[in-house]
Protein backbone atom coordinates (compact mmCIF):
# COMPACT_ATOMS: atom_id res chain seq x y z
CA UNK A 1 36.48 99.15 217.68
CA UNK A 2 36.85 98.43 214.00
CA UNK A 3 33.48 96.53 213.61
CA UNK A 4 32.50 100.24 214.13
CA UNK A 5 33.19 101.51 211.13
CA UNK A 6 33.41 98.32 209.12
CA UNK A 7 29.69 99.12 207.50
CA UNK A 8 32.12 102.43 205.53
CA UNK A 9 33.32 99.76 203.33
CA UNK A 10 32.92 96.57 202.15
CA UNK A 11 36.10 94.73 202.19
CA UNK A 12 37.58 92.91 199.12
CA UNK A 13 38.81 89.30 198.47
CA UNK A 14 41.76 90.70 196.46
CA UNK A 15 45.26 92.21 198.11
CA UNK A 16 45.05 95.56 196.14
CA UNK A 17 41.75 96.30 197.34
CA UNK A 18 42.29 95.23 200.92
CA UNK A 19 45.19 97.79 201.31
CA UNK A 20 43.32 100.31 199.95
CA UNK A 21 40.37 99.83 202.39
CA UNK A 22 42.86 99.35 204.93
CA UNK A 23 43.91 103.11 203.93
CA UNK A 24 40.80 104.26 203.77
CA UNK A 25 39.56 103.21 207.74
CA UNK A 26 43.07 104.69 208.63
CA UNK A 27 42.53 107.85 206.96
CA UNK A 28 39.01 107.67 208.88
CA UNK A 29 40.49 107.10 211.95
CA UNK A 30 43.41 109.85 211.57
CA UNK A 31 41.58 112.45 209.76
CA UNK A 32 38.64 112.60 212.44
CA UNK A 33 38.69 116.61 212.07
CA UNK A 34 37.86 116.35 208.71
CA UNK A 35 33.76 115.61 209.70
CA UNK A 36 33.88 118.38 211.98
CA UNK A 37 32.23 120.60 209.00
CA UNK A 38 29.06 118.51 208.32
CA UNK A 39 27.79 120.72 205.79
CA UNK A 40 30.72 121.13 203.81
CA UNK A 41 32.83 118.07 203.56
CA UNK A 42 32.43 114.73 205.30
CA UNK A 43 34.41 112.11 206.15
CA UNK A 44 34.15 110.18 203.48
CA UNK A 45 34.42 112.74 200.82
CA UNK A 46 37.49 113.67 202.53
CA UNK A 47 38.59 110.00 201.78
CA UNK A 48 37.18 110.34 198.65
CA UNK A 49 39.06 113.49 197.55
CA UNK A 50 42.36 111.57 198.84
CA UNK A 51 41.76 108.68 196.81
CA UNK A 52 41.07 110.68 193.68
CA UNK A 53 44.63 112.29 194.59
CA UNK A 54 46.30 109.00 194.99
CA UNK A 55 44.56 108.13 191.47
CA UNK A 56 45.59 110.91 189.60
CA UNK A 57 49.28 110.22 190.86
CA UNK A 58 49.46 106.74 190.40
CA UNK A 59 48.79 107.38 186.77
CA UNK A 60 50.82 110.36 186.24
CA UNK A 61 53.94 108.27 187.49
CA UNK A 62 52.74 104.99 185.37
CA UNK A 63 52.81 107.67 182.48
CA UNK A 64 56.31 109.05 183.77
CA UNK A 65 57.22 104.91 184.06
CA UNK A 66 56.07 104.42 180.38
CA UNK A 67 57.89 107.22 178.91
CA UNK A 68 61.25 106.35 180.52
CA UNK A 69 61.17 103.07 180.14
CA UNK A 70 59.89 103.53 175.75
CA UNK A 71 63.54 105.72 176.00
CA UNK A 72 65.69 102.92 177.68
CA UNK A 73 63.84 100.37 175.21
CA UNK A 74 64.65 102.64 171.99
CA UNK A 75 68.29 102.86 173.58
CA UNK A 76 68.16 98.90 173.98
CA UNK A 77 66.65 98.72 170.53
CA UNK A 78 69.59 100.92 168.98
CA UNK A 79 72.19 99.35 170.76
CA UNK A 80 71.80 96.31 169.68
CA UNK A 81 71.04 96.81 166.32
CA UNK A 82 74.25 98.93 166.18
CA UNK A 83 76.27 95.73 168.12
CA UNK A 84 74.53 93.08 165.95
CA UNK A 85 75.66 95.22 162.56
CA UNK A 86 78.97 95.90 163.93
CA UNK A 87 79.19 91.90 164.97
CA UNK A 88 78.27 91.00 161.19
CA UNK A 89 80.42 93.03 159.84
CA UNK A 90 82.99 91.90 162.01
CA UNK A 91 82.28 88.22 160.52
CA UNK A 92 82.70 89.17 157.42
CA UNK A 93 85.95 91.22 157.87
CA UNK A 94 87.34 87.92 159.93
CA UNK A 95 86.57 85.81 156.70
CA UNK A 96 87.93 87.86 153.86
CA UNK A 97 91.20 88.51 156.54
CA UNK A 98 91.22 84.39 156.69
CA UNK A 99 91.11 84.07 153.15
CA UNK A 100 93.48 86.69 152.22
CA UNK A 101 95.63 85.01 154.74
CA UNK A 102 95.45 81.89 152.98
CA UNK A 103 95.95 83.56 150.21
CA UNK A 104 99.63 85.30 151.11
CA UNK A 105 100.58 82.33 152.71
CA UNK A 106 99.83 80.13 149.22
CA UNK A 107 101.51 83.20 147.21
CA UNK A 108 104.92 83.37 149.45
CA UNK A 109 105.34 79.54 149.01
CA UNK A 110 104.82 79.86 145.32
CA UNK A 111 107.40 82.76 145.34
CA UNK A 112 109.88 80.28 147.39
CA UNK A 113 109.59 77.99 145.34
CA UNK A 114 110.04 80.17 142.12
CA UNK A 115 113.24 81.52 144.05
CA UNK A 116 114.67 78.18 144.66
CA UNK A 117 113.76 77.67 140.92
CA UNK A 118 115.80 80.85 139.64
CA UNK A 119 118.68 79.94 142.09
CA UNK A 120 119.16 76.24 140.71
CA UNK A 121 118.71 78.17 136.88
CA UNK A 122 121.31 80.70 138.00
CA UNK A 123 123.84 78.45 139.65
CA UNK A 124 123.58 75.33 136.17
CA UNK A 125 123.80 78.21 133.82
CA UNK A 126 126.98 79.80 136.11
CA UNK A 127 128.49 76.39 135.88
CA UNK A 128 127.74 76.02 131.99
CA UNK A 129 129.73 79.21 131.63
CA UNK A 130 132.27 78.60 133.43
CA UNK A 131 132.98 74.69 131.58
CA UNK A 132 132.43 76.47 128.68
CA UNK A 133 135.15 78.88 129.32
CA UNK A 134 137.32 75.72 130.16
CA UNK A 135 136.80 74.00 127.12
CA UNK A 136 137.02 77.36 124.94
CA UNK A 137 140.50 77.54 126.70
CA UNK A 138 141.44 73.86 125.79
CA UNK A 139 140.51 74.53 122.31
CA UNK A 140 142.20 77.70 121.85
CA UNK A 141 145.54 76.06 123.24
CA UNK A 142 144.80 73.29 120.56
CA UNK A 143 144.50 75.47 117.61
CA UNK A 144 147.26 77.76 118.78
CA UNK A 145 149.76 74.62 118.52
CA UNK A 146 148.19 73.06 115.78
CA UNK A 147 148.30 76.33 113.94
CA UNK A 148 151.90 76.69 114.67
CA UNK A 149 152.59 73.30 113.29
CA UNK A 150 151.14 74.13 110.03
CA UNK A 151 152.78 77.78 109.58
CA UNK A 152 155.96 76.15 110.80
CA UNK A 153 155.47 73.33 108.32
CA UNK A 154 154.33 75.96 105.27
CA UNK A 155 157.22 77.90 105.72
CA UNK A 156 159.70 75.14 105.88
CA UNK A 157 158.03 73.44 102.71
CA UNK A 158 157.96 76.45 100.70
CA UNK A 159 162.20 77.39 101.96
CA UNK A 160 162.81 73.53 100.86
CA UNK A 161 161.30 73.73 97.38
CA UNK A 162 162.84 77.05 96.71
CA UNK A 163 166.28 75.61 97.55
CA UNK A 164 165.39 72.80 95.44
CA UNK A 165 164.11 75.15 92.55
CA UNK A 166 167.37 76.96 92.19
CA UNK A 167 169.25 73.32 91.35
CA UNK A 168 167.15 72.79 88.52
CA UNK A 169 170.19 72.79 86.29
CA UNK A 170 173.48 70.52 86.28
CA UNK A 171 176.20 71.48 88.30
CA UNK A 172 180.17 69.99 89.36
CA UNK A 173 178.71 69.27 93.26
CA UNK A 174 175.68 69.40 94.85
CA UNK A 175 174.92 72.23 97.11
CA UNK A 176 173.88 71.56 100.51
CA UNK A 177 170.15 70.07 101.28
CA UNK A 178 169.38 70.81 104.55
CA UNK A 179 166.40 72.86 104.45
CA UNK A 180 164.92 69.20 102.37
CA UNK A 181 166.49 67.06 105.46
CA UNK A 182 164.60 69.48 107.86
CA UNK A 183 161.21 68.21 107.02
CA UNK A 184 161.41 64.77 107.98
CA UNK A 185 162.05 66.42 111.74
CA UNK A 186 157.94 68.49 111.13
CA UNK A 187 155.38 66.17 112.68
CA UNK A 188 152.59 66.96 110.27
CA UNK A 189 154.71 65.55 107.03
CA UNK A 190 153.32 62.14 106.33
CA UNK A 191 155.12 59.00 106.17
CA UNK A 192 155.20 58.50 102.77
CA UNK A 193 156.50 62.04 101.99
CA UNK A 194 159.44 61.25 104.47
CA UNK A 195 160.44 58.26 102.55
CA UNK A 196 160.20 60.07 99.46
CA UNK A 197 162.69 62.96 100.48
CA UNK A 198 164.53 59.85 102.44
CA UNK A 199 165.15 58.29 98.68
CA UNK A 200 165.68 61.79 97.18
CA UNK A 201 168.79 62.39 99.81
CA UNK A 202 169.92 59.09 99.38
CA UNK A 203 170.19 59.05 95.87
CA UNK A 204 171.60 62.35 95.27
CA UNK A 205 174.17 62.67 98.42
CA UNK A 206 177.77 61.64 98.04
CA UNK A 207 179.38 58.38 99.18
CA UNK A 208 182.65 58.64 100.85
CA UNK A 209 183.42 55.04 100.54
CA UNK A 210 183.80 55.40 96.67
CA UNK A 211 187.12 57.18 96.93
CA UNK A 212 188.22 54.79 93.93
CA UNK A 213 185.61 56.60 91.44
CA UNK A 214 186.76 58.97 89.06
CA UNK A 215 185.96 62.67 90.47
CA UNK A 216 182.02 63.03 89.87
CA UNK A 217 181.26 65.64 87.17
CA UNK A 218 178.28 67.78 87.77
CA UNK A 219 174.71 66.37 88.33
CA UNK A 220 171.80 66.49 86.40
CA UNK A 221 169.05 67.81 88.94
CA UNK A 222 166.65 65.13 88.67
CA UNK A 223 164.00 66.43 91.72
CA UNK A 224 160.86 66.95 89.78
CA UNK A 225 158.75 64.43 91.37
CA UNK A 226 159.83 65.58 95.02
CA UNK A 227 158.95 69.16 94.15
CA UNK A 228 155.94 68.19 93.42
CA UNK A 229 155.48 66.34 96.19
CA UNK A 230 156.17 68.89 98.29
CA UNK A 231 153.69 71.61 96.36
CA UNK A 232 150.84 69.37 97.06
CA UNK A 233 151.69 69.00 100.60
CA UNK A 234 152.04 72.76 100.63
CA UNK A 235 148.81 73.58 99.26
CA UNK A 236 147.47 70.58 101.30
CA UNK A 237 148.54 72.48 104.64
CA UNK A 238 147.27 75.64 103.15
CA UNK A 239 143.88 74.68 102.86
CA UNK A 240 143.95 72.68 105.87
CA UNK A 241 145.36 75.89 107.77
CA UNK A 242 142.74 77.66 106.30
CA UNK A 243 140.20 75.86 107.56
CA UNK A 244 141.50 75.66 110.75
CA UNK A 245 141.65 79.18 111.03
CA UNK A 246 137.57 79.16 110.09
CA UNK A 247 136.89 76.67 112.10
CA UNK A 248 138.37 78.54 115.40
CA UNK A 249 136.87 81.80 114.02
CA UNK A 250 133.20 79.77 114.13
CA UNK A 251 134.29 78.16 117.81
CA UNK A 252 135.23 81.72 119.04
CA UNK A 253 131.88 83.16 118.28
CA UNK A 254 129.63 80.22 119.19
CA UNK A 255 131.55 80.94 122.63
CA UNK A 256 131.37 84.28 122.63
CA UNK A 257 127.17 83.77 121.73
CA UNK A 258 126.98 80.67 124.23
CA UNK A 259 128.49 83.33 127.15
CA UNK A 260 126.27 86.13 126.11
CA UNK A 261 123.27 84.14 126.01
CA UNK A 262 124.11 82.67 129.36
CA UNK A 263 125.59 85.89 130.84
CA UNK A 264 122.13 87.33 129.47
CA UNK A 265 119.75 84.53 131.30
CA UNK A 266 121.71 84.81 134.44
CA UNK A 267 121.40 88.63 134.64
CA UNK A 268 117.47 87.78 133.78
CA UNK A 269 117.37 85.41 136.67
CA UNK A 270 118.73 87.56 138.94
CA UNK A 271 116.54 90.47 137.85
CA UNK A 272 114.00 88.00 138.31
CA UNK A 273 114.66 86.89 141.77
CA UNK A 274 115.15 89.82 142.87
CA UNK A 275 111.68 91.18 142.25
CA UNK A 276 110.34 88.28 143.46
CA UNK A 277 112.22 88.06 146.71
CA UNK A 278 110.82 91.74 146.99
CA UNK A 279 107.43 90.41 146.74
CA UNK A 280 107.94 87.82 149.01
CA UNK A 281 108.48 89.91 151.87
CA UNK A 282 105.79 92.12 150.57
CA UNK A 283 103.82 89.32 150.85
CA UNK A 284 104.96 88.29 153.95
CA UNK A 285 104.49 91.59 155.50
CA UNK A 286 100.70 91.75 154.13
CA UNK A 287 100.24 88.60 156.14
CA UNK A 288 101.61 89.72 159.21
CA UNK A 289 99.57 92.72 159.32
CA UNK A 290 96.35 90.44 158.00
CA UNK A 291 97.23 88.50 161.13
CA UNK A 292 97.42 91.40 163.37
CA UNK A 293 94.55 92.87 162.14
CA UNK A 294 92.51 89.24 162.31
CA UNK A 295 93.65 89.35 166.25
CA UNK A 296 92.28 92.87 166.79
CA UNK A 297 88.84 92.21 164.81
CA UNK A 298 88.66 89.17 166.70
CA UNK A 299 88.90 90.57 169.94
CA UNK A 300 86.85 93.56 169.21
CA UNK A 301 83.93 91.02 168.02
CA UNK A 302 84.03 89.08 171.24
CA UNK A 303 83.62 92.19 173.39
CA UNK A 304 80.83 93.04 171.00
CA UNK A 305 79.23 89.93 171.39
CA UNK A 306 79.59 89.92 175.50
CA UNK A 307 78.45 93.53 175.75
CA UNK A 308 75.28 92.49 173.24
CA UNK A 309 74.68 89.27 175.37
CA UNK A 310 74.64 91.39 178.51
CA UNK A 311 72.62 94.08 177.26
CA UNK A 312 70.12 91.76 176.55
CA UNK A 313 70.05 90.23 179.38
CA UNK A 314 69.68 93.69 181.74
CA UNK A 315 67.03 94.61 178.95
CA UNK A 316 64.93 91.47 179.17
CA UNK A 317 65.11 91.86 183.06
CA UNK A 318 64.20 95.38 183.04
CA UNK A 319 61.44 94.94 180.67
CA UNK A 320 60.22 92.08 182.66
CA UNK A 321 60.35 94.60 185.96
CA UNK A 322 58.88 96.89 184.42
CA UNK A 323 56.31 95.06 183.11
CA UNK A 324 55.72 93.72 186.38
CA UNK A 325 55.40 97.36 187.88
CA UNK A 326 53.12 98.16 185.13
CA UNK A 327 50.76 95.37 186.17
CA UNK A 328 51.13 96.06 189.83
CA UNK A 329 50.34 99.58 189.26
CA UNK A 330 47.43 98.94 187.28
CA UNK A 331 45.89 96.34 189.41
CA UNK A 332 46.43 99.08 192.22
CA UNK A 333 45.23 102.06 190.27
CA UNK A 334 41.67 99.85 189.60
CA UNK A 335 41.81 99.23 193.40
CA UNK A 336 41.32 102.77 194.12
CA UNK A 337 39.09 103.31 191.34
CA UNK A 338 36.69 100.56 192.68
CA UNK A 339 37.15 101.95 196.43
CA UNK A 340 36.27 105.67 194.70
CA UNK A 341 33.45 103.84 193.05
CA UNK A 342 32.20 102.14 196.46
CA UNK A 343 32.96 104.90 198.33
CA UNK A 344 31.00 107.56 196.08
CA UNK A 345 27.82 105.32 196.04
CA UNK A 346 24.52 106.40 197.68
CA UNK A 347 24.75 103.45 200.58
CA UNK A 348 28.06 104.75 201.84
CA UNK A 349 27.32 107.70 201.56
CA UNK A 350 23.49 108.03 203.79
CA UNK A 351 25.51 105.12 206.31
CA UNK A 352 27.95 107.86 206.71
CA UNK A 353 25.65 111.14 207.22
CA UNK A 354 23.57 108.51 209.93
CA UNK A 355 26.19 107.17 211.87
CA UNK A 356 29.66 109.63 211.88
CA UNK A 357 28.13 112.81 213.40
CA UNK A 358 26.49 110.87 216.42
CA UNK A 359 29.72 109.24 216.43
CA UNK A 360 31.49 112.77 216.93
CA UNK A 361 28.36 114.28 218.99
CA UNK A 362 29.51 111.48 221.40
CA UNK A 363 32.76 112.60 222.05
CA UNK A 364 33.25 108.80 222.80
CA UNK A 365 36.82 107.47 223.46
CA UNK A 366 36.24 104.64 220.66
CA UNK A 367 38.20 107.18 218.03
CA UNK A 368 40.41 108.35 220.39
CA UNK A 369 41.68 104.80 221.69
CA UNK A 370 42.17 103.65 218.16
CA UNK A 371 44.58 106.38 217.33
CA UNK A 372 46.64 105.86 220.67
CA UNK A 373 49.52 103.49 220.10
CA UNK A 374 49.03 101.83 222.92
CA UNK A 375 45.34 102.29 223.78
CA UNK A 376 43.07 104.06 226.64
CA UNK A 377 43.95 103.10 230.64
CA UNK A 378 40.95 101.17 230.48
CA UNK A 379 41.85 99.16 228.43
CA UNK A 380 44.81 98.65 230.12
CA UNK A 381 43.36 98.16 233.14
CA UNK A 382 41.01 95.41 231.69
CA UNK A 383 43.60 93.67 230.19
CA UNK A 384 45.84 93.91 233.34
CA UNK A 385 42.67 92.46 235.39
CA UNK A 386 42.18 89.84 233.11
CA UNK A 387 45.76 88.51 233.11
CA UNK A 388 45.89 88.96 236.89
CA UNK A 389 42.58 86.26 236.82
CA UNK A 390 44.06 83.85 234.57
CA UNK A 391 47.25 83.90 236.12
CA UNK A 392 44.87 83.36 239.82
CA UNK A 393 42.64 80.99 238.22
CA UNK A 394 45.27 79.10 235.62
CA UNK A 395 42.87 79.38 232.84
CA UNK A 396 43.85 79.86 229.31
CA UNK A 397 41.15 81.16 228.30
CA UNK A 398 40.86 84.67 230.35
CA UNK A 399 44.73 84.28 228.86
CA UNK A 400 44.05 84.61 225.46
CA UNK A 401 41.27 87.41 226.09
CA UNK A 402 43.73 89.35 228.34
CA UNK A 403 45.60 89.09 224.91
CA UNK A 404 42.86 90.25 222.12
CA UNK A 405 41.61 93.29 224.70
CA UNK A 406 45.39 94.43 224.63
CA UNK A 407 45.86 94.43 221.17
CA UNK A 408 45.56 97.47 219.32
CA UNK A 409 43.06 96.67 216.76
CA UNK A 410 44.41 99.07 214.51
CA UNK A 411 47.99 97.60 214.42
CA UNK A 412 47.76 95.51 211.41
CA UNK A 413 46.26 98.59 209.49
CA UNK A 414 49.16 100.71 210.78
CA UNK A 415 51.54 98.00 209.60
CA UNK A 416 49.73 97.71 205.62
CA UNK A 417 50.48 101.40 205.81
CA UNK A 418 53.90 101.97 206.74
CA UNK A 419 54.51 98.70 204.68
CA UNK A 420 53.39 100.49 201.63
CA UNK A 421 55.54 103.69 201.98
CA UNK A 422 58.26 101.65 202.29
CA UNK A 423 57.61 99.75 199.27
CA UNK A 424 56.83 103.12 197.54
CA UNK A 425 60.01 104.41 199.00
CA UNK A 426 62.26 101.85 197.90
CA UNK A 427 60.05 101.56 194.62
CA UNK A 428 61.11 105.77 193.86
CA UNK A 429 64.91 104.97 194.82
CA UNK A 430 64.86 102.07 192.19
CA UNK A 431 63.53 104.22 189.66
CA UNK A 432 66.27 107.21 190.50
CA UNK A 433 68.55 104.63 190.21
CA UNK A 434 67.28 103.10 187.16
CA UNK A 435 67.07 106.33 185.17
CA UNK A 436 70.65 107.11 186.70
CA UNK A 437 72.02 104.14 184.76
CA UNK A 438 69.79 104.93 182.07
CA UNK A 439 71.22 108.18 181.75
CA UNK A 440 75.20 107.35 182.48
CA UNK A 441 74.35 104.51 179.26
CA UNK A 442 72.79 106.89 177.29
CA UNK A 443 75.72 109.21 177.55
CA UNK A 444 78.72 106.73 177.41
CA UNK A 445 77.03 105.48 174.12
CA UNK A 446 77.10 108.98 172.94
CA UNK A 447 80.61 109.01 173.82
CA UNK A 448 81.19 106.08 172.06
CA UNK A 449 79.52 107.20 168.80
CA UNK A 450 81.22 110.33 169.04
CA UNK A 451 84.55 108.32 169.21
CA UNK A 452 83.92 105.90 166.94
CA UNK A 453 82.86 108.16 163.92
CA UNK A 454 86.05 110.19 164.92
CA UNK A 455 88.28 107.18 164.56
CA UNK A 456 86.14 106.14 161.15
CA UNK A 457 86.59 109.64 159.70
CA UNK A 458 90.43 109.19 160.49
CA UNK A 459 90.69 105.84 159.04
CA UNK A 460 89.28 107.12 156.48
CA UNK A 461 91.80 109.78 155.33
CA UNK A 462 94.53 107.35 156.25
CA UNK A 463 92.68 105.11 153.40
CA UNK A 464 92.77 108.10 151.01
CA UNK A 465 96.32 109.40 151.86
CA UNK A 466 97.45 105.84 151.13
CA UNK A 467 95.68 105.15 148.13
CA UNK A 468 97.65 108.84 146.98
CA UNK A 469 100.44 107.00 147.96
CA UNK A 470 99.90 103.68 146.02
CA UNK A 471 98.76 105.56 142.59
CA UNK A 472 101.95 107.86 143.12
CA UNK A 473 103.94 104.81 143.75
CA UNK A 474 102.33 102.48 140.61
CA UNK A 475 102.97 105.67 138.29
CA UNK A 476 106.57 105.89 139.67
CA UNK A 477 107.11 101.94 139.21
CA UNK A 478 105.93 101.94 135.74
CA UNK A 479 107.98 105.11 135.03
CA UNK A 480 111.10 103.07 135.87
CA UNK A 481 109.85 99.86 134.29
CA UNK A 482 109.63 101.61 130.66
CA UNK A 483 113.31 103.07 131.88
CA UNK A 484 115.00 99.83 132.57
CA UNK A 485 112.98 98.07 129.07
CA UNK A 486 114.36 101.28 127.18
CA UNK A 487 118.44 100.78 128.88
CA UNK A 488 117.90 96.59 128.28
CA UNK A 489 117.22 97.42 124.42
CA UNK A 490 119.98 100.03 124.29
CA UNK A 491 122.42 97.30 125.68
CA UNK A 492 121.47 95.19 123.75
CA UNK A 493 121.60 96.52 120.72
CA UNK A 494 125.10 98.21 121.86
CA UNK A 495 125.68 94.51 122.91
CA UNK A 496 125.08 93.74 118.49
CA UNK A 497 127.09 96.11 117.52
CA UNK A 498 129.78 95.48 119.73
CA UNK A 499 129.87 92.21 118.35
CA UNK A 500 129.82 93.16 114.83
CA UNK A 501 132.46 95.62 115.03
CA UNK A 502 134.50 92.86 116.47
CA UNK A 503 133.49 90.01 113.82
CA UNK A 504 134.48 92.70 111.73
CA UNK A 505 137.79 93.27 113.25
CA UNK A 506 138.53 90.18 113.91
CA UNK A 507 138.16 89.69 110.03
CA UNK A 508 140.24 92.58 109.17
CA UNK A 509 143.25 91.05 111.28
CA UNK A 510 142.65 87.88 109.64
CA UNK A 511 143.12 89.25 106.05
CA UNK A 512 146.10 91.44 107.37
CA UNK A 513 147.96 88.54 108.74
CA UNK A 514 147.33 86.12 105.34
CA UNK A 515 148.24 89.01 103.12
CA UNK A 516 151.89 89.62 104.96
């Protein structure tokens, strides 16, 4: 029975140490052949030498434990430093995209708004222009008339006083005076000059009615006064021609200024607006790619963030396994260091030379029936009797003895054993699995390093080729910039001259015309 062998060892309070002295009775009971050398090995240096085993293994896999799990750690460790850098950095990008957003979005509706401001300049100075041009027109039909009136009236004065010149003498009748009559019919001749030549014709044109009256000799030309009435009107329209003739010269080039200054701000405008509607939808463009780009950083932070909140979740709960494991093993690995230790000491040992080889002398069945599953025919047979008289008798308590002789009283030790391979078992397959996922995770990060310095090192030389681009572009824009200031000083200085030369023609016509 097992009170036979319960003097081997004395059995623990604590778990660990009762399945190891569980083990060690089985391994007695199981390894009987190991005695049958009494000189060489006993029993319980067999057990001994299996414990030490056990020992040595159980700290060569804690070891094996330790070192795998210091690799996941560092791989935990890296991982998230890398995910909490790449998360920061993600923060930051997110804020300067924000603000730049901000920014465009400020910038395009001060560019509207400058737009709208150019249009409204464009479309008053368009309409100045053109009422300009309206009123240059009125006045030009103005002085054209009014000039014609006073070269009409210049040229009839200066026909009437040379008729009247040539009477300046006496005469038998007076010649016709028409071309005098005619300038009572020119609107510019005032009043009082009309009733002047009105008296003059009166007093020096024949009456019919005095048919009675001897024949008139000639007349003594008496027409001073209206002569020189008529010079000062004629020097009067003279100047006043003259001045006419300035003042439309000075109208024509105010105009002429007023439309090239005009003509000149609404070509500036336009230049204007056009550079800033250009920038505008630069702007706008810069925004929408901000935007996009704010999306993708976004979503690429929040998948950074989940994958760093689950990481650190499997890593706290495989540290906390494995610290468990750790603890188990060691409490295990002192178990069988204190059963070595009990095992190893001189009581055991003389208790074991005294009673094992009588024990095997004996041949007995006691060994024998506790390795059987199911236990000797004796034992059987008592059992079977026993029932037989309870069941005859009605007595419970030949019942429960019936019970305890049929028992095997090795079953529970059986059970602590296979109990423990399992758990070892299962224990092995979780760590093939764990350094299975360990591996795959070490490799896809690899992966993912590999591909993410690929797609940095190409982002890179797309940064480069476009900044070649940019400083090719800004040399080409300022290339055309100093083109267009160099053709806007050449027109206008062609603009200057062009207006001289016609100022100067204009001028020249003007003298041509007074001098025929």
């Amino acid at each position: 029975s097992s009170e036979e062998i319960a003097f081997l060892l004395p059995i623990p309070s604590e778990p660990a140490m009762q399945r190891i002295v569980a083990i060690v009775a089985a391994t007695v009971v199981l390894f009987p052949n190991a005695a049958a050398d009494r000189v060489e090995v006993t029993p319980v240096q067999k057990v001994v030498q299996l414990l030490t085993g056990m020992l040595a293994k159980g700290k060569s896999e804690k070891h094996e434990e330790q070192v795998q799990f210091a690799a996941y750690k560092q791989f935990c460790d890296d991982t998230s430093t890398e995910k909490k850098r790449s998360i920061s950095e993600a923060a930051e990008t997110i804020d300067m995209l924000k603000a730049d957003i901000q920014k465009y979005t400020s910038d395009a509706a001060a560019l509207t708004r400058e737009i709208a401001g150019h249009d409204e300049d464009i479309s008053v100075w368009q309409g100045d222009s053109k009422a300009a041009a309206k009123v240059r027109e009125i006045e030009k039909t103005d002085y054209e008339a009014t000039h014609k009136d006073y070269s009409e009236s210049v040229d009839a004065i200066r026909r009437a006083i040379a008729v009247l010149k040539k009477q300046a003498y006496d005469r038998k009748q007076a010649s016709s005076l028409a071309q005098v009559s005619d300038l009572k019919g020119l609107t510019l001749i005032p009043d009082s000059a009309k009733k002047a030549i009105d008296l003059f014709l009166t007093q020096y044109t024949e009456d019919p009615l005095e048919v009675s009256a001897p024949e008139a000799s000639a007349y003594e030309f008496q027409s001073h006064s209206i002569i020189e009435i008529l010079e000062k009107l004629l020097d009067k329209f003279v100047d006043e021609r003259t001045t006419l003739e300035k003042e439309e010269s000075n109208s024509r080039h105010a105009f002429e200024m007023l439309q090239q200054d005009l003509t000149a701000q609404i070509a500036q405008a336009e230049t204007d607006r056009g550079e800033k509607s250009e920038s505008k939808a630069k702007t706008l463009q810069a925004k929408a790619d901000a935007s996009g780009d704010l999306t993708d950083t976004t979503s690429t932070k929040e998948a950074d963030e989940k994958y760093l909140s689950d990481l650190t979740a499997t890593c706290s709960q495989k540290a906390s396994d494995f610290e468990s494991r750790q603890q188990l093993r060691a409490e295990e690995l002192e178990a069988i260091s204190k059963a070595i230790e009990i095992l190893s000491s001189s009581d055991v040992a003389g208790a074991a030379e005294k009673h094992l080889p009588s024990l095997l002398q004996a041949r007995g069945t006691a060994l024998a029936q506790l390795r059987a599953d199911k236990g000797s025919p004796a034992q059987q047979r008592a059992a079977s009797y026993l029932r037989s008289q309870a069941e005859h008798i009605n007595s419970r308590v030949l019942s429960a003895l019936a019970v305890r002789a049929a028992d095997d009283p090795f079953a529970k030790v059986k059970k602590l054993i296979k109990d423990l391979i399992v758990r070892l078992m299962e224990e092995a397959n979780e760590e093939a699995t764990h350094k299975g996922w360990c591996d795959t995770e070490l490799s896809t990060n690899e992966q993912t390093r590999k591909e993410k310095t690929s797609s940095v090192e190409t982002l890179h030389a797309e940064i480069d080729s476009l900044e070649a681009s940019i400083s090719k572009l800004s040399a080409d824009i300022a290339e055309l910039t100093s083109a267009v200031a160099d053709l806007d000083t050449a027109m206008a200085e062609a603009t200057k001259l062009r207006s001289d030369e016609k100022a100067t023609n204009t001028a020249t016509i003007k003298d041509a015309q007074d001098a025929q």
